[in-house]
Protein backbone atom coordinates (compact mmCIF):
# COMPACT_ATOMS: atom_id res chain seq x y z
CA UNK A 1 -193.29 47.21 14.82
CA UNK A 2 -192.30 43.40 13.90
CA UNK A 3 -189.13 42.79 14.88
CA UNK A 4 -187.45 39.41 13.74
CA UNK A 5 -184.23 38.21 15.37
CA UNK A 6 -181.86 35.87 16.51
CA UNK A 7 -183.99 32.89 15.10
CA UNK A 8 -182.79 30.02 12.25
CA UNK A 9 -184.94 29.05 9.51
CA UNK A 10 -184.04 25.82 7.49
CA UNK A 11 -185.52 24.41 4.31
CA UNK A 12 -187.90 26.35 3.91
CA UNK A 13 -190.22 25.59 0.63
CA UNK A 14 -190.66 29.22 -0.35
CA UNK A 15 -188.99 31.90 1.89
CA UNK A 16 -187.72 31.75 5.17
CA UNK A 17 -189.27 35.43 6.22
CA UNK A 18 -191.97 36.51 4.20
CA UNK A 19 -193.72 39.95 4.45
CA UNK A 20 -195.86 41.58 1.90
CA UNK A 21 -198.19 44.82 2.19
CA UNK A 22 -196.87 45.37 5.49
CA UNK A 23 -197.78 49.57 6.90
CA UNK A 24 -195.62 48.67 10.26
CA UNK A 25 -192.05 49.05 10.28
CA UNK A 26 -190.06 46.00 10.28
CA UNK A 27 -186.34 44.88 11.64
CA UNK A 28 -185.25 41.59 10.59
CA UNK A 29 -181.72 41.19 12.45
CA UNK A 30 -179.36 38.31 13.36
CA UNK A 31 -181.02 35.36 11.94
CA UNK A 32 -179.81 32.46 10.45
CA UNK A 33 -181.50 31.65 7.11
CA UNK A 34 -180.58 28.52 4.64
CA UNK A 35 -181.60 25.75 2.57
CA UNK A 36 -184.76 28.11 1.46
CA UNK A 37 -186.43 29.33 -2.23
CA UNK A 38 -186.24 32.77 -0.78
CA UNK A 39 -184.06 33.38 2.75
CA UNK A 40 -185.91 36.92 3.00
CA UNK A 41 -188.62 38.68 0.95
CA UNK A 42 -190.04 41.58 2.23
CA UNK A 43 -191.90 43.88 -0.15
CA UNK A 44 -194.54 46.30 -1.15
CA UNK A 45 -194.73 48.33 1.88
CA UNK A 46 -195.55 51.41 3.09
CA UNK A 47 -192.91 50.70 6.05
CA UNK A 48 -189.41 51.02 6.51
CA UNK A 49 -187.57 48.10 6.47
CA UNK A 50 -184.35 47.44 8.32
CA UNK A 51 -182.51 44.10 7.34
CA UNK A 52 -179.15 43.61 9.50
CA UNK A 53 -176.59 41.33 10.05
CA UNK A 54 -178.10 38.13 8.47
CA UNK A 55 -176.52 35.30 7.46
CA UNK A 56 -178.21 33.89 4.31
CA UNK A 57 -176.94 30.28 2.83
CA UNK A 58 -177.95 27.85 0.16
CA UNK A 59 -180.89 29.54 -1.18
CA UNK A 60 -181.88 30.60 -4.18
CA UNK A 61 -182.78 34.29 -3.33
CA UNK A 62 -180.94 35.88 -0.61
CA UNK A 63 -182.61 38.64 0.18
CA UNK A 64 -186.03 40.64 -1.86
CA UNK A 65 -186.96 43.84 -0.78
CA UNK A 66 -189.09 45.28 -3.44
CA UNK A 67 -191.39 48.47 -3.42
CA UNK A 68 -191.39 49.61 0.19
CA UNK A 69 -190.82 53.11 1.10
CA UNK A 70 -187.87 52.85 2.94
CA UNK A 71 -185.06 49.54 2.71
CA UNK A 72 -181.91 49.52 4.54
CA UNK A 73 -180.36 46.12 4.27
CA UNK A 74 -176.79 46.27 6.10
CA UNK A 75 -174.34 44.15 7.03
CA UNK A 76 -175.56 40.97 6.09
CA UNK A 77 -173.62 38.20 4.94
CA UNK A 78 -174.61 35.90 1.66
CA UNK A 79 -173.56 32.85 -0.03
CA UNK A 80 -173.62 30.03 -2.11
CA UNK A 81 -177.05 31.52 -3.44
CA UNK A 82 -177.94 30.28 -7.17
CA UNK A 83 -180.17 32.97 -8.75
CA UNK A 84 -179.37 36.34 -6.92
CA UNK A 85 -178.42 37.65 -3.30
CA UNK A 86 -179.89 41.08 -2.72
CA UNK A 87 -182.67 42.53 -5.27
CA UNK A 88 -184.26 45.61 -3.51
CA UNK A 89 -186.62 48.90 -5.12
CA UNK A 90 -186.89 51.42 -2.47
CA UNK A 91 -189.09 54.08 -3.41
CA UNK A 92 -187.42 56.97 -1.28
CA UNK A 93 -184.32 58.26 -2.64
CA UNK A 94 -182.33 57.60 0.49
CA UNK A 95 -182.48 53.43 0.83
CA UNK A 96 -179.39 51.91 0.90
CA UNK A 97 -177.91 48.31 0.42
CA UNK A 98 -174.50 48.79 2.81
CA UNK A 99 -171.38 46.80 3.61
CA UNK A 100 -173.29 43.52 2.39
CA UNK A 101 -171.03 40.38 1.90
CA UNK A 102 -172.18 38.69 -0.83
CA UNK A 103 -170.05 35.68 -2.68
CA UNK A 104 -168.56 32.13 -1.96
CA UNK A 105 -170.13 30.37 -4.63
CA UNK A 106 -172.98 32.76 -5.79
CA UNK A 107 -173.48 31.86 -9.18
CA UNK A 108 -176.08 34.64 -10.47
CA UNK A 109 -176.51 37.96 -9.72
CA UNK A 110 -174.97 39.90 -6.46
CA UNK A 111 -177.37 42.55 -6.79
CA UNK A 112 -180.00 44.07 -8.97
CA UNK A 113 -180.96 47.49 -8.00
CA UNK A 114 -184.80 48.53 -9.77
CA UNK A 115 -185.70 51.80 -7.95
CA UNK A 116 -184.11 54.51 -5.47
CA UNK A 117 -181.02 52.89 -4.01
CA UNK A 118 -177.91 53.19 -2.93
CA UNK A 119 -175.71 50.28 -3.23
CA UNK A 120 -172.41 51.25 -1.22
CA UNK A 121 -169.30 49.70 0.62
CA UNK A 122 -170.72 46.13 -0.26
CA UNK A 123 -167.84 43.02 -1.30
CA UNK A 124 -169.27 40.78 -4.13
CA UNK A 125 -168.47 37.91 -5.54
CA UNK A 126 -170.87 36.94 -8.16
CA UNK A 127 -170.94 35.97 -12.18
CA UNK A 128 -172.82 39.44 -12.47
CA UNK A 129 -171.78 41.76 -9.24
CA UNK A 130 -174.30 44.36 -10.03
CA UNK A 131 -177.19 44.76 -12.28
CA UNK A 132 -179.29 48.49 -12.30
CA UNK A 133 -182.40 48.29 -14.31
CA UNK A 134 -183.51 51.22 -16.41
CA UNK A 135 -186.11 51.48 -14.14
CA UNK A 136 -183.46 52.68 -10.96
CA UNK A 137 -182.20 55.96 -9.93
CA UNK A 138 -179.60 54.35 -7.96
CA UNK A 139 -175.89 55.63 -6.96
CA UNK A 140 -173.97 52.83 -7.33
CA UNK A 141 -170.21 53.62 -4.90
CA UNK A 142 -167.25 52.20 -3.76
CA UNK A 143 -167.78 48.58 -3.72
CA UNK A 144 -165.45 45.78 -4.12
CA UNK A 145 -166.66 43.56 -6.93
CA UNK A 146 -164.84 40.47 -7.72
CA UNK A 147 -166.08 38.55 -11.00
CA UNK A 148 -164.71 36.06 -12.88
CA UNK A 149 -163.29 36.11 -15.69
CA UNK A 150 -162.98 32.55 -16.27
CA UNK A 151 -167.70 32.35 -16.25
CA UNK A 152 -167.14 36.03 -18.29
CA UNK A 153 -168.00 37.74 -15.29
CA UNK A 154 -169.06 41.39 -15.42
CA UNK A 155 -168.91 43.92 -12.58
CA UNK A 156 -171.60 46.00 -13.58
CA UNK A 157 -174.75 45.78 -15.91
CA UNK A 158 -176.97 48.59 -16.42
CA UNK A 159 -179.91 47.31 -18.62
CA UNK A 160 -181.68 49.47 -20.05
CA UNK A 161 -183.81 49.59 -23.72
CA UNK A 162 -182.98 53.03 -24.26
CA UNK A 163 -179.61 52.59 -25.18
C-alpha cells in the first residue's frame, strides 16, 4: 500500500501527488502541498483512497479524487485555491468528503460531488460552496457553507439537464 506523508511539495507544474489506475490502496496524510496546478489528484482506481489532514495552498485544484472505488478525504485543510478545492466520484455508496476546511480566498468551487458521496461536517468558504452533478447520488449534510453575497455566492448547485 503507498503511503504518502509528512512531506512538502512546492510549485509543482502539474500536481503535487499524482496517482492514476492505481489497484493498491493509498494514504496520503500530513503533507504540505502549494504553489501547484493540482495539490492532489488521485483517480480511477480500483483502491481505496484515504486523504487526511493535508494542508493544500495556492493551487488551482486542491484536491481530485475521481472514479476510485473507495475515497475518504478527511480533515484536510484548503485555501486560496482558484478553480475548485475538493472534486471527488467515489463509486461505492459509502465515500465520504468529512470535516474538510475549505475557504480563505477560494474563488471557485468548494466542492463538486459527480458520483457516490457523502459530503458531511465540512466548513466552506467559496463563490459556489457545493456543486452535485446530475451524475451523483450523493447525501449532501450538515455543513457550514459561507458564500458571498457580495460575488452572488450560492451555497448549493445541483446541475442537472433534467430539470
Amino acid at each position: 500500500m503507498p503511503v504518502i506523508s509528512e512531506s512538502e511539495f512546492i510549485n509543482c507544474s502539474q500536481a503535487g501527488i499524482l496517482c492514476d489506475l492505481s489497484t493498491k490502496d493509498i494514504n496520503i496524510a500530513n503533507c504540505q502541498l502549494s504553489a501547484c496546478n493540482t495539490g492532489i489528484s488521485v483517480n480511477n482506481g480500483s483502491c481505496t483512497v484515504n486523504i487526511t489532514d493535508n494542508t493544500i495552498t495556492n493551487c488551482s485544484y486542491g484536491i481530485t479524487a475521481l472514479n476510485n472505488t473507495y475515497n475518504a478525504i478527511v480533515g484536510n485543510k484548503i485555501k486560496t485555491n482558484l478553480a475548485t478545492a475538493i472534486e471527488v466520484s467515489g463509486t461505492n455508496p459509502a465515500s465520504s468528503v468529512f470535516r474538510n476546511t475549505i475557504g480563505w480566498g477560494t474563488g471557485g468551487v468548494g466542492i463538486i460531488c459527480k458520483g457516490m458521496d457523502e459530503i458531511r461536517r465540512n466548513t466552506i468558504q467559496a463563490n459556489l460552496c457545493i456543486q452535485v452533478m446530475e451524475t451523483a447520488k450523493a447525501v449532501v449534510r450538515s455543513n457550514l457553507m459561507l458564500a458571498n453575497k457580495d460575488r452572488n455566492g450560492m451555497g448549493l448547485l445541483f446541475s442537472s439537464s433534467l430539470i
